[in-house]
PDB file of N, CA and C in Angstrom:
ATOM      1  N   UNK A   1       1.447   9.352 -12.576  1.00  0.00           N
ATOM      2  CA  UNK A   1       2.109   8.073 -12.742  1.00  0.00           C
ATOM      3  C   UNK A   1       3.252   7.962 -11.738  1.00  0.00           C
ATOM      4  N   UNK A   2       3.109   6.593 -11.210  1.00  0.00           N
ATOM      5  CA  UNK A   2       4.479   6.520 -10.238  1.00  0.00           C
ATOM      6  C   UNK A   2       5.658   6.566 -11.045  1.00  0.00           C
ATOM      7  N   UNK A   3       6.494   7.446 -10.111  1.00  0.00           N
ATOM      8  CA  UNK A   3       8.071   7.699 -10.576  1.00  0.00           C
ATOM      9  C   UNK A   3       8.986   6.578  -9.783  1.00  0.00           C
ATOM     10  N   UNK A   4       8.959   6.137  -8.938  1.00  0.00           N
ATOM     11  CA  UNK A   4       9.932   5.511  -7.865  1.00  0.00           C
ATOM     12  C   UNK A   4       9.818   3.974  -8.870  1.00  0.00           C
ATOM     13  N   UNK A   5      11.143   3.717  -9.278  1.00  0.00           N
ATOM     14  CA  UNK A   5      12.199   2.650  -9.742  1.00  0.00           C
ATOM     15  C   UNK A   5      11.725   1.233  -8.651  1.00  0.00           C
ATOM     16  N   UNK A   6      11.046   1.001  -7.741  1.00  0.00           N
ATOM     17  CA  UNK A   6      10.745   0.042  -7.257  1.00  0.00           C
ATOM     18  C   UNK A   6       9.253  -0.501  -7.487  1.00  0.00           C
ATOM     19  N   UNK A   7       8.481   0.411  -7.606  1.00  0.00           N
ATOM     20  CA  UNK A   7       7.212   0.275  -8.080  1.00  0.00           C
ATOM     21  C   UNK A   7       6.994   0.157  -9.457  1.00  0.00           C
ATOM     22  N   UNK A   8       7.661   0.658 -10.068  1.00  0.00           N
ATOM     23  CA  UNK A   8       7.370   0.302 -11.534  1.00  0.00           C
ATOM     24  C   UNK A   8       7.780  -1.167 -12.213  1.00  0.00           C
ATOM     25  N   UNK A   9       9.211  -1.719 -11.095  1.00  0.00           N
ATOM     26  CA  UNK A   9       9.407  -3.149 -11.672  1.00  0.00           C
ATOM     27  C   UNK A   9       7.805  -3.663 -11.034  1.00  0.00           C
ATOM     28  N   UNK A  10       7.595  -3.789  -9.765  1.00  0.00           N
ATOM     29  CA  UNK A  10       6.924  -4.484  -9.008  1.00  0.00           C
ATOM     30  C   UNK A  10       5.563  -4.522 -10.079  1.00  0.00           C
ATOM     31  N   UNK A  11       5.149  -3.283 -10.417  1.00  0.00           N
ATOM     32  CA  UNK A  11       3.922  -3.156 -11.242  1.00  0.00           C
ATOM     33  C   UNK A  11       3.766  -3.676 -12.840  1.00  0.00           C
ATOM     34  N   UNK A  12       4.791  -4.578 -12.753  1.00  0.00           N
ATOM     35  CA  UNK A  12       5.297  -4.592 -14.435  1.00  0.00           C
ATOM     36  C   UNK A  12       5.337  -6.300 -14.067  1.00  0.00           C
ATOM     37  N   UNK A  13       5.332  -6.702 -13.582  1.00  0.00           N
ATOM     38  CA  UNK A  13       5.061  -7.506 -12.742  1.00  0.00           C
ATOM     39  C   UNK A  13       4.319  -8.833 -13.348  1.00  0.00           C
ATOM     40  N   UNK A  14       4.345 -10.144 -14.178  1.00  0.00           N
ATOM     41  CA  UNK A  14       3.368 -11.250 -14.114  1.00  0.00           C
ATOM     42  C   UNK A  14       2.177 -11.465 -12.701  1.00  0.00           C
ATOM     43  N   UNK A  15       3.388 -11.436 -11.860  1.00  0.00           N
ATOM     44  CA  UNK A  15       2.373 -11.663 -10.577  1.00  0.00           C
ATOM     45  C   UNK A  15       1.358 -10.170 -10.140  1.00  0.00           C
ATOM     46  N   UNK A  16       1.959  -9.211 -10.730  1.00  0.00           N
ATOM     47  CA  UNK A  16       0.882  -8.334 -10.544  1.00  0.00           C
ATOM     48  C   UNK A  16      -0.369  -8.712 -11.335  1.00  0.00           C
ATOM     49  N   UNK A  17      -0.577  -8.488 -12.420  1.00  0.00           N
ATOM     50  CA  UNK A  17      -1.029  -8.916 -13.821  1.00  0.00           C
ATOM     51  C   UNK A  17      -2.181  -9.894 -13.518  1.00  0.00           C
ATOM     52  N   UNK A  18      -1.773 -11.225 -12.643  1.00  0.00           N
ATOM     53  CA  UNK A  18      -2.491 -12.052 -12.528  1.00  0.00           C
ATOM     54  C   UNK A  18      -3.477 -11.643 -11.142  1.00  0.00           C
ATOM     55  N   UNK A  19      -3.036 -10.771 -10.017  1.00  0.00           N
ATOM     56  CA  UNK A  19      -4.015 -10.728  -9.127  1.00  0.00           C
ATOM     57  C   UNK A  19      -4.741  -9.424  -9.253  1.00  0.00           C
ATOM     58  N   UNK A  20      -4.450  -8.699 -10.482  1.00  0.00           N
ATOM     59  CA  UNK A  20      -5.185  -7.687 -11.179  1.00  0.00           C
ATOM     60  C   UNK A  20      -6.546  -8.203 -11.785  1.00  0.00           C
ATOM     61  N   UNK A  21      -6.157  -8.730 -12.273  1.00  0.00           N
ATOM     62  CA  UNK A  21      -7.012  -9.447 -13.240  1.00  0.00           C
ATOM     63  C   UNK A  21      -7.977 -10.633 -11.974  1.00  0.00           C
ATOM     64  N   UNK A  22      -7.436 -11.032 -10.836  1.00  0.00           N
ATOM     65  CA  UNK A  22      -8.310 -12.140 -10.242  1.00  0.00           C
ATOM     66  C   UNK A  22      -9.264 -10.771  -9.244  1.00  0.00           C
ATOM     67  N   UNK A  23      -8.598  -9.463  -9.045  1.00  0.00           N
ATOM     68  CA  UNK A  23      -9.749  -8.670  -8.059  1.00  0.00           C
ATOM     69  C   UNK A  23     -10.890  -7.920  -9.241  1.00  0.00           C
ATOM     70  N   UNK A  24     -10.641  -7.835 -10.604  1.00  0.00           N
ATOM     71  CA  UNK A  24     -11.764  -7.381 -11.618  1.00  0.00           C
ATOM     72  C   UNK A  24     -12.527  -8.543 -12.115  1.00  0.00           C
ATOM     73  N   UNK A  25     -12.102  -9.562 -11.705  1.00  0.00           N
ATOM     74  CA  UNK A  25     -12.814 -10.965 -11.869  1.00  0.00           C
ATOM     75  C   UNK A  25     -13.928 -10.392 -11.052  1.00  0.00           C
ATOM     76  N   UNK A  26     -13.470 -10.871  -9.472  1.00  0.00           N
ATOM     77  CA  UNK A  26     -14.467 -11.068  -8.347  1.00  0.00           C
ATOM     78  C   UNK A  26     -15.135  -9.556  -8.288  1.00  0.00           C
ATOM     79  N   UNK A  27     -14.596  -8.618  -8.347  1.00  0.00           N
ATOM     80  CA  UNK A  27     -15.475  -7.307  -7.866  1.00  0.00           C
ATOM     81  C   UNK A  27     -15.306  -6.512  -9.462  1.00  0.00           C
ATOM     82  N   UNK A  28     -16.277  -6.535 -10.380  1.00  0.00           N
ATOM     83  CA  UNK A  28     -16.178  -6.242 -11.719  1.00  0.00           C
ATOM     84  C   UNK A  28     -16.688  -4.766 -11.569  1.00  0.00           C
ATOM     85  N   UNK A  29     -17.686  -4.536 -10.775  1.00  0.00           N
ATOM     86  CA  UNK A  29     -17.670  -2.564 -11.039  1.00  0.00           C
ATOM     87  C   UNK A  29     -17.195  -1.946  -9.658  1.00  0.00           C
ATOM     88  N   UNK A  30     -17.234  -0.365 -10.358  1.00  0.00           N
ATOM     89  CA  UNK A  30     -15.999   0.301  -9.399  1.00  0.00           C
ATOM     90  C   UNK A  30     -17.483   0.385  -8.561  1.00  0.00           C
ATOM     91  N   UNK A  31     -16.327   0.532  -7.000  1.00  0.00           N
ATOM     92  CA  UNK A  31     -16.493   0.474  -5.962  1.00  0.00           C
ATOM     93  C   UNK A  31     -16.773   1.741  -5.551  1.00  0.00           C
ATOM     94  N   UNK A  32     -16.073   2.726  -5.888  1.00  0.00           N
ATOM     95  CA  UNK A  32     -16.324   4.125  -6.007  1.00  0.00           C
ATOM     96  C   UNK A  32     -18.265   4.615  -6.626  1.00  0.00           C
ATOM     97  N   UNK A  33     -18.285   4.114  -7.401  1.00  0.00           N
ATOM     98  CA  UNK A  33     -19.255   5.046  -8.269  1.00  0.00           C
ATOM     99  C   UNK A  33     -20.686   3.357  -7.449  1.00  0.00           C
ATOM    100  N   UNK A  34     -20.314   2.573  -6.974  1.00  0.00           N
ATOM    101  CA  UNK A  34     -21.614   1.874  -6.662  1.00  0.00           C
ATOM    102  C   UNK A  34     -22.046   2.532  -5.012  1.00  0.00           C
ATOM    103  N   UNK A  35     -21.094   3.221  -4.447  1.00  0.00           N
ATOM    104  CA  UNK A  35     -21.133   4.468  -2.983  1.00  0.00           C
ATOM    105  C   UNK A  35     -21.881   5.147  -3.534  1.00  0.00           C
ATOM    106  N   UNK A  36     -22.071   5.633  -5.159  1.00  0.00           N
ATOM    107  CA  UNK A  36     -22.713   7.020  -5.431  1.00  0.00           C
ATOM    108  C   UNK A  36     -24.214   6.545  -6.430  1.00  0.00           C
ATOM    109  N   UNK A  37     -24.382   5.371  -6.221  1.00  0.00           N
ATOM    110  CA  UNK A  37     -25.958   4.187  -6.320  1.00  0.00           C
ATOM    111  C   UNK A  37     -25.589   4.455  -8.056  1.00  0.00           C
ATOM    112  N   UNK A  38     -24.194   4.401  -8.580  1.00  0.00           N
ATOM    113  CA  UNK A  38     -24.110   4.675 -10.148  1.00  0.00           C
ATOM    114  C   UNK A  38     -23.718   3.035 -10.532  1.00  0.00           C
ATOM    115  N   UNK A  39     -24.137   2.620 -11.448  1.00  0.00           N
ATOM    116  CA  UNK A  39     -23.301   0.996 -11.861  1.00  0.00           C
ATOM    117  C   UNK A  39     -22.130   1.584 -13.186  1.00  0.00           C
ATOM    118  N   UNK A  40     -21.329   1.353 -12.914  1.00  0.00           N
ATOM    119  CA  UNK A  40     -20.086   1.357 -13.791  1.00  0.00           C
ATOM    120  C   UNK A  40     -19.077   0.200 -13.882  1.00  0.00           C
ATOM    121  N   UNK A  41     -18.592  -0.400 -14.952  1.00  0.00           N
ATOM    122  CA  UNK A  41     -17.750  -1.666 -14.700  1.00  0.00           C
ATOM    123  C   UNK A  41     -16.247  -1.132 -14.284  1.00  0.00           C
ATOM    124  N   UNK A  42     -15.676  -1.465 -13.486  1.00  0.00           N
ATOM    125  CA  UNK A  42     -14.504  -1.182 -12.945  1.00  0.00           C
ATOM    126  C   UNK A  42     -13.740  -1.710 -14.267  1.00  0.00           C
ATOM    127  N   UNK A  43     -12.557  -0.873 -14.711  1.00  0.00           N
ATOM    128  CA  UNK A  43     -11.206  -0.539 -15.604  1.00  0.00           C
ATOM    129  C   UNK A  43     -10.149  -1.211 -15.179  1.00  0.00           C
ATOM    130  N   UNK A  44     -10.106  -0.716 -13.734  1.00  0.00           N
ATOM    131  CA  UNK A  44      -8.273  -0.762 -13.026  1.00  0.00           C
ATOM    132  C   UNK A  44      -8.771  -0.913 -11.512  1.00  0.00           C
ATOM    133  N   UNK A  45      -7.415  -1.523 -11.109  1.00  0.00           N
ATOM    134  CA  UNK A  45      -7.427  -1.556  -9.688  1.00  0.00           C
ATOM    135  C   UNK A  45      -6.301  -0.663  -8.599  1.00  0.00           C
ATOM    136  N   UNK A  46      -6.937   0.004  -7.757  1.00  0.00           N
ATOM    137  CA  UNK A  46      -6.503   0.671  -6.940  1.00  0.00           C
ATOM    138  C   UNK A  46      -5.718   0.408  -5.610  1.00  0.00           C
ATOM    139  N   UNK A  47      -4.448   0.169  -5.279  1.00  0.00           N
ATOM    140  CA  UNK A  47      -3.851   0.530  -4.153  1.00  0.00           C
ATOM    141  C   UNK A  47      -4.810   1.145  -3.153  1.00  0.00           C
ATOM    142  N   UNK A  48      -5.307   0.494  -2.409  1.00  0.00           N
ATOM    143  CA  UNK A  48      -5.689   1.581  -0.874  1.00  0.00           C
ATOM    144  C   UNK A  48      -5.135   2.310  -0.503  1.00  0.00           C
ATOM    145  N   UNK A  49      -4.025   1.768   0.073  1.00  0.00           N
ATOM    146  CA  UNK A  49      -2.776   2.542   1.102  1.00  0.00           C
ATOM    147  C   UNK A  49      -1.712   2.373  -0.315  1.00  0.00           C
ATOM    148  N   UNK A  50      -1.119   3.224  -0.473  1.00  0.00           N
ATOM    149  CA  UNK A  50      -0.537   3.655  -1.566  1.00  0.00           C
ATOM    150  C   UNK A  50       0.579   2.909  -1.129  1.00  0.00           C
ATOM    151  N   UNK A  51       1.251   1.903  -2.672  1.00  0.00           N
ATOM    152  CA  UNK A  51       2.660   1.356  -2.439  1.00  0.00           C
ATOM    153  C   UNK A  51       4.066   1.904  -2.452  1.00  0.00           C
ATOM    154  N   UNK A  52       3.571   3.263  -3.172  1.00  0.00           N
ATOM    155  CA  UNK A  52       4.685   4.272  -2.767  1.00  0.00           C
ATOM    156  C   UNK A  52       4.769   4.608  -1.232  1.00  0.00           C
ATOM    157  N   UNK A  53       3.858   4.592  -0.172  1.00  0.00           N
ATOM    158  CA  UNK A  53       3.710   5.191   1.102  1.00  0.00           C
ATOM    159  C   UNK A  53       4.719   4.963   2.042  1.00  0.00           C
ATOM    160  N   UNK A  54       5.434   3.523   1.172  1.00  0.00           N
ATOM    161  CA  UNK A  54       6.652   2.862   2.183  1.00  0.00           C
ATOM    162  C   UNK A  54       7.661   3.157   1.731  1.00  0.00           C
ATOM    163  N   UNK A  55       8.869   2.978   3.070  1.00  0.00           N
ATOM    164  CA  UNK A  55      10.387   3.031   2.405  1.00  0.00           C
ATOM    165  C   UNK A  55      10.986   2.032   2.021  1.00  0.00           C
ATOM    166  N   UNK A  56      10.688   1.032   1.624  1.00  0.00           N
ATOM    167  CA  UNK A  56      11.616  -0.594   1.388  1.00  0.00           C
ATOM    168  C   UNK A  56      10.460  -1.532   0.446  1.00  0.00           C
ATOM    169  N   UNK A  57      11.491  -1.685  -0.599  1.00  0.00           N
ATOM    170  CA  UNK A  57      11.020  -2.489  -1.496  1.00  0.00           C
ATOM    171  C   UNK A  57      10.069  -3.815  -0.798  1.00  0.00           C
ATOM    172  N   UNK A  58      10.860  -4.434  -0.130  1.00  0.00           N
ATOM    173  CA  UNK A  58       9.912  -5.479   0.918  1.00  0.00           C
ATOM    174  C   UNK A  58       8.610  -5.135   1.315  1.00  0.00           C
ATOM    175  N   UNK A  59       8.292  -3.512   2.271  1.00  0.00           N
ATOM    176  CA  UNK A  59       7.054  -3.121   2.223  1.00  0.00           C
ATOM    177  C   UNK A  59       5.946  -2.947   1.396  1.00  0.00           C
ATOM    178  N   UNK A  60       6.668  -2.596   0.107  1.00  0.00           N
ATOM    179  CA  UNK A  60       6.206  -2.004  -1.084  1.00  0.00           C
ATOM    180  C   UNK A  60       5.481  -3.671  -1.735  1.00  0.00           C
ATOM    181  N   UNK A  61       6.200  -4.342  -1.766  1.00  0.00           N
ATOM    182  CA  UNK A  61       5.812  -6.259  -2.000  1.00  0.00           C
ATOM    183  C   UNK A  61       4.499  -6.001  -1.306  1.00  0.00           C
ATOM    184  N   UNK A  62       4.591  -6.024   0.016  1.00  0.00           N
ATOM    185  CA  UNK A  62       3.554  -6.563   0.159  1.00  0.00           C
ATOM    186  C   UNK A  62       2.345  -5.735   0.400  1.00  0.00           C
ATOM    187  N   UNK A  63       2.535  -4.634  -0.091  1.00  0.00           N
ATOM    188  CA  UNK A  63       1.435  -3.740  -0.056  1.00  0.00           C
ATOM    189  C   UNK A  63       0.831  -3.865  -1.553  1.00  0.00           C
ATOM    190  N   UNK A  64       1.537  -4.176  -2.645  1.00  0.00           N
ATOM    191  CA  UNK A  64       1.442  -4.260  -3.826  1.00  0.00           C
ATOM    192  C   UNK A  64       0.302  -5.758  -4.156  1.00  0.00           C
ATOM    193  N   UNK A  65       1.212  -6.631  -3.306  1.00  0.00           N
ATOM    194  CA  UNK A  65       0.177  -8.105  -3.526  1.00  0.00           C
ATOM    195  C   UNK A  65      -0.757  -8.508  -2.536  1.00  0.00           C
ATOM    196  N   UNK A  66      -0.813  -7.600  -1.549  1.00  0.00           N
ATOM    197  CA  UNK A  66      -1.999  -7.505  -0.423  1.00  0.00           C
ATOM    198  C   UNK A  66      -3.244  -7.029  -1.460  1.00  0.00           C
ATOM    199  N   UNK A  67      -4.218  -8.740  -1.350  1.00  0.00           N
ATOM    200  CA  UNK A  67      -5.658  -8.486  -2.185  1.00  0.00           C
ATOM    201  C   UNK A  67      -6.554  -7.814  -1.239  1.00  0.00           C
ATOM    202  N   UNK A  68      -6.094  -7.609  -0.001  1.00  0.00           N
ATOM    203  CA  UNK A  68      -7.148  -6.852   0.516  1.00  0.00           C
ATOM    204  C   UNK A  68      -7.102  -5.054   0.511  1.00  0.00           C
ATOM    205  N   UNK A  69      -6.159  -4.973   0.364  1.00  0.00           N
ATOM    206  CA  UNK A  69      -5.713  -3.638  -0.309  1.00  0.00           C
ATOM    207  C   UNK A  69      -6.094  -3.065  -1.596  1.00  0.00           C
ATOM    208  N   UNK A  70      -6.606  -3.799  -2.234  1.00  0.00           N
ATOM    209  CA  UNK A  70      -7.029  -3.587  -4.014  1.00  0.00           C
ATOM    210  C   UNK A  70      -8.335  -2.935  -3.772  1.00  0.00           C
ATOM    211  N   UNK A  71      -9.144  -2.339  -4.514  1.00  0.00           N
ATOM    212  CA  UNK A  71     -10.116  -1.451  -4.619  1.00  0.00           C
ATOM    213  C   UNK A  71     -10.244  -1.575  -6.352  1.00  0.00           C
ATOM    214  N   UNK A  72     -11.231  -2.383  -7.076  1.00  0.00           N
ATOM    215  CA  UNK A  72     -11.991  -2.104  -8.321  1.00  0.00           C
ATOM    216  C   UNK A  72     -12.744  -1.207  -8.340  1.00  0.00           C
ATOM    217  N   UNK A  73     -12.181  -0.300  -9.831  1.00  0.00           N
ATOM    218  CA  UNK A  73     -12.249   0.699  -9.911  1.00  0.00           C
ATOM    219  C   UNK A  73     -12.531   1.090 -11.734  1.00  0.00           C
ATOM    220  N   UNK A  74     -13.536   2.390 -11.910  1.00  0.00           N
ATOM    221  CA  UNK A  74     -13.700   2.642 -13.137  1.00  0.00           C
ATOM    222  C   UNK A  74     -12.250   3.911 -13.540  1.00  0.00           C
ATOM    223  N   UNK A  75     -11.962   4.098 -14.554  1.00  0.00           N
ATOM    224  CA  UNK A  75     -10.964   4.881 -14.943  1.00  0.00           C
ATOM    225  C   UNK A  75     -11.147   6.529 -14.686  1.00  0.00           C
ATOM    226  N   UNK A  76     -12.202   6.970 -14.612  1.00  0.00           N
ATOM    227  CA  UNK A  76     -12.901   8.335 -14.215  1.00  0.00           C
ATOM    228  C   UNK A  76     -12.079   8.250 -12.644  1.00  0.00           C
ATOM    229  N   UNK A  77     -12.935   7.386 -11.899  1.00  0.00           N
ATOM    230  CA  UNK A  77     -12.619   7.689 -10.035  1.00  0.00           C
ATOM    231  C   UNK A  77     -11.263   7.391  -9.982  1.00  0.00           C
ATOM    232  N   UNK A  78     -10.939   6.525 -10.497  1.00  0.00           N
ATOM    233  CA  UNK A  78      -9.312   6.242  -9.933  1.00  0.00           C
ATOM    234  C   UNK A  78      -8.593   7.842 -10.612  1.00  0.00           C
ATOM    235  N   UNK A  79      -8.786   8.556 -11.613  1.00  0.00           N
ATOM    236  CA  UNK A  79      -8.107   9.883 -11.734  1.00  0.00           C
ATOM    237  C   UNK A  79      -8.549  10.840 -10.696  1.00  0.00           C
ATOM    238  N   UNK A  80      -9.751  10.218 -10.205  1.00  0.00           N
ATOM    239  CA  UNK A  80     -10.190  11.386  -9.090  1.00  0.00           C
ATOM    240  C   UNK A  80      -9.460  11.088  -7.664  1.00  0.00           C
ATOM    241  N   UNK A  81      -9.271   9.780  -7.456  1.00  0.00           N
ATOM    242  CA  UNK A  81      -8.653   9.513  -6.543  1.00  0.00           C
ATOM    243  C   UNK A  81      -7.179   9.834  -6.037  1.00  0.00           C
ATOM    244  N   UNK A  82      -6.693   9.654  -7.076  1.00  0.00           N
ATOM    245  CA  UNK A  82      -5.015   9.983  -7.259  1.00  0.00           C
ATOM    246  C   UNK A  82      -5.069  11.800  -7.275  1.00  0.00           C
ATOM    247  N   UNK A  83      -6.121  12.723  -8.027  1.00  0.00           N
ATOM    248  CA  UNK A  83      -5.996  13.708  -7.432  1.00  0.00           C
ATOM    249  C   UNK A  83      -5.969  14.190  -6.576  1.00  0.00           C
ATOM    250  N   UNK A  84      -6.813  13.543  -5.832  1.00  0.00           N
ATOM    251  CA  UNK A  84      -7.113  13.996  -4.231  1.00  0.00           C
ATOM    252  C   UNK A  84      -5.935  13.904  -3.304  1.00  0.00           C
ATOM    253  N   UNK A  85      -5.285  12.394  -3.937  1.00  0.00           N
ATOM    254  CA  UNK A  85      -4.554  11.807  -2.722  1.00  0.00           C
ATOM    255  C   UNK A  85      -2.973  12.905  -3.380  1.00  0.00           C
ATOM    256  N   UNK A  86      -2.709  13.001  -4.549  1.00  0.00           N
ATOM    257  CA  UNK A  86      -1.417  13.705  -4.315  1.00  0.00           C
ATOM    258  C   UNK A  86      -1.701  15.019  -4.740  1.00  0.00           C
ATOM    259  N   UNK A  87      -2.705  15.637  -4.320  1.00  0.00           N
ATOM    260  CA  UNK A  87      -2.759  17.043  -4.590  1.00  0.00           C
ATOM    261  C   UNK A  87      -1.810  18.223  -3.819  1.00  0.00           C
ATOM    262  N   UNK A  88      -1.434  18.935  -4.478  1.00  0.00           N
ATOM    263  CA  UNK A  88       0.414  19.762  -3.674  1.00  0.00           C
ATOM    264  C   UNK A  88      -0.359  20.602  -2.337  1.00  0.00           C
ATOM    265  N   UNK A  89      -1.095  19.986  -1.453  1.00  0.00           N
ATOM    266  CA  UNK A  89      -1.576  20.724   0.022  1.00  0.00           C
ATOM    267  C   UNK A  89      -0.415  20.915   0.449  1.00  0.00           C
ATOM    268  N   UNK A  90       0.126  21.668   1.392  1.00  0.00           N
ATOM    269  CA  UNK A  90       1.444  21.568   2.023  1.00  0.00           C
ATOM    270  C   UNK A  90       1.604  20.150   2.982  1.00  0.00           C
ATOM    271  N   UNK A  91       0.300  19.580   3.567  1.00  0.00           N
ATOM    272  CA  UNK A  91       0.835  18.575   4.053  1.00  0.00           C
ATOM    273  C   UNK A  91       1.035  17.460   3.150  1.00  0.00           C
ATOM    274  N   UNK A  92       0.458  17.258   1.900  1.00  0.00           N
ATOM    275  CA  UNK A  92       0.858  16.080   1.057  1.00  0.00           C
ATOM    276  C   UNK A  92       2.383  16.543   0.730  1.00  0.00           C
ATOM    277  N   UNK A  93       2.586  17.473   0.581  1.00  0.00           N
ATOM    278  CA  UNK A  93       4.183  17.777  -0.040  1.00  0.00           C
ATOM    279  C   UNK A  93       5.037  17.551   1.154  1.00  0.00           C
ATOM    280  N   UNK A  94       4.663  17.519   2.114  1.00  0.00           N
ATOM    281  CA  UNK A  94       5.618  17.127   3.254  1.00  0.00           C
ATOM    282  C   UNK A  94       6.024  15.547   3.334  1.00  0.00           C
ATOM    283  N   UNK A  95       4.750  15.118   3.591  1.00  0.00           N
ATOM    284  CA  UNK A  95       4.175  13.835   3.717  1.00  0.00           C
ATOM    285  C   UNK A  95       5.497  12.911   2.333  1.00  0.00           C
ATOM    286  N   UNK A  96       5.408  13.473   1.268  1.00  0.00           N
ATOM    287  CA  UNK A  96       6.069  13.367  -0.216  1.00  0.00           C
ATOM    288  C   UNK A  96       7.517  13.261   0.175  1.00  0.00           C
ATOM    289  N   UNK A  97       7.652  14.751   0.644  1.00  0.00           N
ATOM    290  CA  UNK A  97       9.425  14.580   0.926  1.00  0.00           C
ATOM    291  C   UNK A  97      10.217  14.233   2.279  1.00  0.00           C
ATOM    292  N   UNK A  98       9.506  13.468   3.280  1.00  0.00           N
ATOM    293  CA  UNK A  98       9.738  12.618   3.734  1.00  0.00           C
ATOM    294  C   UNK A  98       9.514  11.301   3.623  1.00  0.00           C
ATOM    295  N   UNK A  99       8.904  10.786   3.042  1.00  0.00           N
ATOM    296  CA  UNK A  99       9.219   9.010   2.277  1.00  0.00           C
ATOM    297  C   UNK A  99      10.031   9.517   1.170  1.00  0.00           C
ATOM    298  N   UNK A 100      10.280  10.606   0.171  1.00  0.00           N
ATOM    299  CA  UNK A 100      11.599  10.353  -0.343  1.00  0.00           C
ATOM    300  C   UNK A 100      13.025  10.328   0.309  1.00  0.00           C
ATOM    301  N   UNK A 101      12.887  11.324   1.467  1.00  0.00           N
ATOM    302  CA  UNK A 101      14.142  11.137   2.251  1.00  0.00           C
ATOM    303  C   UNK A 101      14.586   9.892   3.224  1.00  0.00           C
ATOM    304  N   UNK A 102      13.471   9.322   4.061  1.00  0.00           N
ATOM    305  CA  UNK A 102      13.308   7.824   4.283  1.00  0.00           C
ATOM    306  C   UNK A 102      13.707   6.997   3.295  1.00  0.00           C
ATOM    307  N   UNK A 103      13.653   7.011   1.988  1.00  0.00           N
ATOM    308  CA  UNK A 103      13.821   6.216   1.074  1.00  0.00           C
ATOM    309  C   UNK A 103      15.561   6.150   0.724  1.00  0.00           C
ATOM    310  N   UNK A 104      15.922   7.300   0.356  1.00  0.00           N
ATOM    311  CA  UNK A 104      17.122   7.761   0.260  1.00  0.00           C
ATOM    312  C   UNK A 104      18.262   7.306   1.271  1.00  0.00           C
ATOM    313  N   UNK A 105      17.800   7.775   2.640  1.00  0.00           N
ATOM    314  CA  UNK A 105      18.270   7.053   3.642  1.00  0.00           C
ATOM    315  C   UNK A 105      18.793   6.173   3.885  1.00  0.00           C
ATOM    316  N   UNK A 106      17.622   4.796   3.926  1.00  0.00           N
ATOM    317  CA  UNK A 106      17.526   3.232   3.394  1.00  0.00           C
ATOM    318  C   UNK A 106      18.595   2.767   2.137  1.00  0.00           C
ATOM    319  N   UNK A 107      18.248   3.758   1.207  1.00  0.00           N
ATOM    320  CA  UNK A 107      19.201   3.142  -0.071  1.00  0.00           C
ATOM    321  C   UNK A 107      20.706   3.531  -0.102  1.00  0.00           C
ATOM    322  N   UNK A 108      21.436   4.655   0.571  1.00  0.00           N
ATOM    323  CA  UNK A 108      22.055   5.865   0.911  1.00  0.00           C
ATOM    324  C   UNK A 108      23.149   5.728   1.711  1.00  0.00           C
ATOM    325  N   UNK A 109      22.842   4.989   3.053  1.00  0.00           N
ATOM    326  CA  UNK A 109      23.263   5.620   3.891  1.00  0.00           C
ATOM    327  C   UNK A 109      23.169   4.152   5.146  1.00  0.00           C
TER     328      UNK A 109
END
């Protein structure tokens, strides 16, 4: 679960809510499991490029309400996904504590 205080308002969001709900409208099974010839109805929708990835709330906007960024998704792949993507490799942990220090920076300094 995201920790960062900017994403969680953003995701808490009416306007999230509503273009959540308009990308499981249009693309109803995950996208993931129809790659693997499986039909599953997509759950949740996925961030592509992760909205944590940026340092500024502004970026984070519009990575958050960018519909082309969304990915429908069943609840299985999206846990597989988020494993993959923040699994402690040494380069994800790098990758990690530099957008927190970028972030810090920005807010900081």
């Amino acid at each position: 679960m995201a920790k960062d205080a900017g994403y969680i308002k953003l995701i808490n969001t009416a306007r999230w809510r509503r273009l959540r709900i308009k990308k499981l409208q249009a693309q109803p099974l995950c996208g993931c499991c129809k790659g693997k010839d499986k039909i599953t109805p997509a759950t949740e929708v996925h961030h592509v490029t992760p909205v944590e990835s940026v340092t500024t709330i502004e970026q984070m906007e519009i990575l958050m309400f960018d519909y082309n960024n969304l990915m429908s998704v069943c609840s299985e792949c999206h846990n597989e996904i988020h494993a993959e993507m923040f699994s402690h490799t040494k380069e994800n942990i790098k990758k990690a504590n530099k957008r927190r220090t970028q972030r810090f920076i920005n807010n900081y300094l």
